[in-house]
C-alpha atoms as a PDB file:
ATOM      1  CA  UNK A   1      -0.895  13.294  -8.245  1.00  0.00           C
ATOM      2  CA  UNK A   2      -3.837  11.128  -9.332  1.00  0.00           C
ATOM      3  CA  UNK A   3      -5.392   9.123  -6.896  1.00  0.00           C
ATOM      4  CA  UNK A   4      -7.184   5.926  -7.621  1.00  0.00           C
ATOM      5  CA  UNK A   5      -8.509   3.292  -5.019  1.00  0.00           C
ATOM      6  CA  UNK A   6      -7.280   0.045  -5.768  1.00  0.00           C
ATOM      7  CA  UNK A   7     -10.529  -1.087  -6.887  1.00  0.00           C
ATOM      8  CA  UNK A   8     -10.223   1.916 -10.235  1.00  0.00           C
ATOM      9  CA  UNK A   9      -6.391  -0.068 -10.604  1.00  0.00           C
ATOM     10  CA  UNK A  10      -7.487  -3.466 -11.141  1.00  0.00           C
ATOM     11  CA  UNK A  11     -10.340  -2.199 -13.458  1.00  0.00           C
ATOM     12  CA  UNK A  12      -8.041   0.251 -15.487  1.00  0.00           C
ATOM     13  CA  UNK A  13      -4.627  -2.275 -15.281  1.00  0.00           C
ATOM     14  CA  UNK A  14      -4.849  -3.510 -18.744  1.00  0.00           C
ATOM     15  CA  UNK A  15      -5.611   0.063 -20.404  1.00  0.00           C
ATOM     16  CA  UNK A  16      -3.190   2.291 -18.076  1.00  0.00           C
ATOM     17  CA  UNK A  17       0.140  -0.056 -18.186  1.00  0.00           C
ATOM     18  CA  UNK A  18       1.204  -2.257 -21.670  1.00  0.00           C
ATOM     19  CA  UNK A  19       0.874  -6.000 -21.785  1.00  0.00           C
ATOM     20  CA  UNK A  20       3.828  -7.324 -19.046  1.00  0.00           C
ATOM     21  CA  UNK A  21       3.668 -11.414 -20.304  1.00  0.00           C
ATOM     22  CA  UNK A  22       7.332 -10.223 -21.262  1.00  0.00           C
ATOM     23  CA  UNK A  23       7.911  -8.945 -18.131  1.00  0.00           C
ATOM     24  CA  UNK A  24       8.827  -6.008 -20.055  1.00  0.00           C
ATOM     25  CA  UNK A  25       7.401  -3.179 -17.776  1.00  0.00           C
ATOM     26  CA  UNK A  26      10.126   0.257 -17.270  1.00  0.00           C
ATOM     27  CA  UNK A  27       9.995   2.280 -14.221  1.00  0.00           C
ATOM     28  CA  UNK A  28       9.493   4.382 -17.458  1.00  0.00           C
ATOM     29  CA  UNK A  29       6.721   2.719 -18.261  1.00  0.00           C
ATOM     30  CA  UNK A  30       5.287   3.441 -14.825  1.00  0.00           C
ATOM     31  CA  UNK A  31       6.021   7.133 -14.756  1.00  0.00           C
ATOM     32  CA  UNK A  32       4.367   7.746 -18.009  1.00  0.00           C
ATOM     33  CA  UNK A  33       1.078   6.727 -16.612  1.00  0.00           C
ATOM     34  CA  UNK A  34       0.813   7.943 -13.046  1.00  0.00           C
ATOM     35  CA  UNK A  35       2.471  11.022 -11.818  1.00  0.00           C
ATOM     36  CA  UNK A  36       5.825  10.435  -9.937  1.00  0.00           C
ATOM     37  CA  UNK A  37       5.106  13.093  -6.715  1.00  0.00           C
ATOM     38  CA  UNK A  38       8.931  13.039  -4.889  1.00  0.00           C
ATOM     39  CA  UNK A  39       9.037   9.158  -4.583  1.00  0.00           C
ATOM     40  CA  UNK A  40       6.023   9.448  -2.165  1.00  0.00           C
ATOM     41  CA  UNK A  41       3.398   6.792  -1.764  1.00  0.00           C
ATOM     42  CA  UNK A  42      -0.097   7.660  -0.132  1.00  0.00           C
ATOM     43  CA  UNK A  43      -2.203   5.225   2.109  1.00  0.00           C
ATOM     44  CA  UNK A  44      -5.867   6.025   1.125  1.00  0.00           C
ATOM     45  CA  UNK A  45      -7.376   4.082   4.286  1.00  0.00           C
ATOM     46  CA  UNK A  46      -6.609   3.611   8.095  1.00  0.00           C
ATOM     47  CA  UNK A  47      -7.742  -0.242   8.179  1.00  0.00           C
ATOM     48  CA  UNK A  48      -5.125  -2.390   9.758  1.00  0.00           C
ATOM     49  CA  UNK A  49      -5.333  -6.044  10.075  1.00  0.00           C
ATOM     50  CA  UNK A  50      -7.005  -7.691  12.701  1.00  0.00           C
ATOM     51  CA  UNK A  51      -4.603  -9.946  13.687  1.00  0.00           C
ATOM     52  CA  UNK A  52      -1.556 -10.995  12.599  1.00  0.00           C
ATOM     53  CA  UNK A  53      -2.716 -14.064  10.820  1.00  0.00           C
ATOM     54  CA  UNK A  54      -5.253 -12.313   8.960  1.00  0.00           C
ATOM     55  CA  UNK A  55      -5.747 -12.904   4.767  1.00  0.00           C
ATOM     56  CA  UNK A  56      -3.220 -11.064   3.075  1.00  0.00           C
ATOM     57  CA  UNK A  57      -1.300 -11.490   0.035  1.00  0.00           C
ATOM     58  CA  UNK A  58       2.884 -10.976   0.139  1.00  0.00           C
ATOM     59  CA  UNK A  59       3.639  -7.561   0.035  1.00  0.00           C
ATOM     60  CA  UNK A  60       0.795  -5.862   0.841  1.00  0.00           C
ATOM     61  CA  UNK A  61       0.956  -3.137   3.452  1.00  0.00           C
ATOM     62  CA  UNK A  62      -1.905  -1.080   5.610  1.00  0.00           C
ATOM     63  CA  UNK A  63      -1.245   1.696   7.343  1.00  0.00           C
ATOM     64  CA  UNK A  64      -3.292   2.056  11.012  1.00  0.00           C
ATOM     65  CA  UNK A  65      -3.944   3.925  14.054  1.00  0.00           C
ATOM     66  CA  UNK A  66      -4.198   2.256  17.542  1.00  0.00           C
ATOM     67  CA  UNK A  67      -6.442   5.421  20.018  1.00  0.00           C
ATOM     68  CA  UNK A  68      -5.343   4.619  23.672  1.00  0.00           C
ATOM     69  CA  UNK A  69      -7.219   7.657  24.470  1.00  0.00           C
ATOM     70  CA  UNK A  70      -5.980  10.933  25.733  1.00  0.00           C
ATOM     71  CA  UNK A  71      -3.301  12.205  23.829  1.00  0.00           C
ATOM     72  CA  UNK A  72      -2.083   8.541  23.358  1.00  0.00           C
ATOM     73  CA  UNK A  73      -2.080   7.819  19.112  1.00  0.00           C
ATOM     74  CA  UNK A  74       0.210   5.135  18.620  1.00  0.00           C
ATOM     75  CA  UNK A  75       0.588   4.574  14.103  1.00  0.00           C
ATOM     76  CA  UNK A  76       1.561   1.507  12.611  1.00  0.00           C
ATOM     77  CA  UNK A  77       2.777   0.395   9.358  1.00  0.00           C
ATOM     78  CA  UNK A  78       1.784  -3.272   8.791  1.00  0.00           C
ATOM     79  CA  UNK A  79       3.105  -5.782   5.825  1.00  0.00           C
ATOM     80  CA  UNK A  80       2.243  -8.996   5.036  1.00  0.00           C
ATOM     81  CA  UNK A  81       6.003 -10.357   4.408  1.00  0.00           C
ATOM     82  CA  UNK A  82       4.072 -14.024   3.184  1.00  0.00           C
ATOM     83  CA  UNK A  83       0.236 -15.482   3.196  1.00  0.00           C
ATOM     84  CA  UNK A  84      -1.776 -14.711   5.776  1.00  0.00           C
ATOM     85  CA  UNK A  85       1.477 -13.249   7.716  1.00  0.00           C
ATOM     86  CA  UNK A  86       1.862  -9.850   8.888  1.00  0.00           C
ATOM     87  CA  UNK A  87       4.304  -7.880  10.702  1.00  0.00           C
ATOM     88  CA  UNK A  88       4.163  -4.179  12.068  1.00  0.00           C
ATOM     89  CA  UNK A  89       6.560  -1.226  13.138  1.00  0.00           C
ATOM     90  CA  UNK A  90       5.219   1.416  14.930  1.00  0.00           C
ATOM     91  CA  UNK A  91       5.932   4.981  13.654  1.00  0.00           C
ATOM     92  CA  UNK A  92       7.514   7.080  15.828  1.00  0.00           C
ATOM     93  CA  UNK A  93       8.773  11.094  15.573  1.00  0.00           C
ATOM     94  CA  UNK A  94      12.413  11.917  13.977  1.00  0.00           C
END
C-alpha cells in the first residue's frame, strides 16, 4: 500500500485522480491510482480533537488514545458528523 500524508494528497490531487467537475470519478478510477489493501484504511496520526467543538470539516475522522495510566488505554474513533461537531466511540475488544 502507498502511504501519503494528507498534505502529499492535496499537492498530488489534480495529477493522481482525473478532472471530477463531472462528478465523473469510478471507484475504478480510485483503485487505479492507490492500491486497494482488503478494504482497509490506515490512520497515520494519534491526534484527537480537543474538544468536541473543535474546527473540523464534515466527515473527517481522527483516531486517538486516552493513557489513564497503568494498564488503562482507552482508543477512540472521533468524526466530525458537521462543522466544528464531533462525536466519538470508544473501541473496544471483539
Amino acid at each position: 500500500m502507498t502511504k501519503r500524508t494528507k498534505t502529499e494528497l492535496a499537492s498530488q490531487v489534480s495529477s493522481i485522480l482525473p478532472d471530477n467537475t463531472t462528478a465523473e470519478i469510478s471507484p475504478a478510477d480510485i483503485r487505479s491510482v492507490f492500491t486497494d489493501v482488503g478494504d482497509s484504511l490506515t490512520f497515520w496520526d494519534d491526534t484527537k480533537p480537543a474538544s468536541a467543538t473543535e474546527s473540523c470539516t464534515k466527515g473527517e475522522m481522527k483516531f486517538g488514545s486516552i493513557d489513564y495510566g497503568g494498564d488503562v488505554i482507552v482508543h477512540h474513533l472521533y468524526v466530525c458528523i458537521d462543522t466544528n461537531t464531533w462525536k466519538r466511540a470508544e473501541l473496544t475488544t471483539f
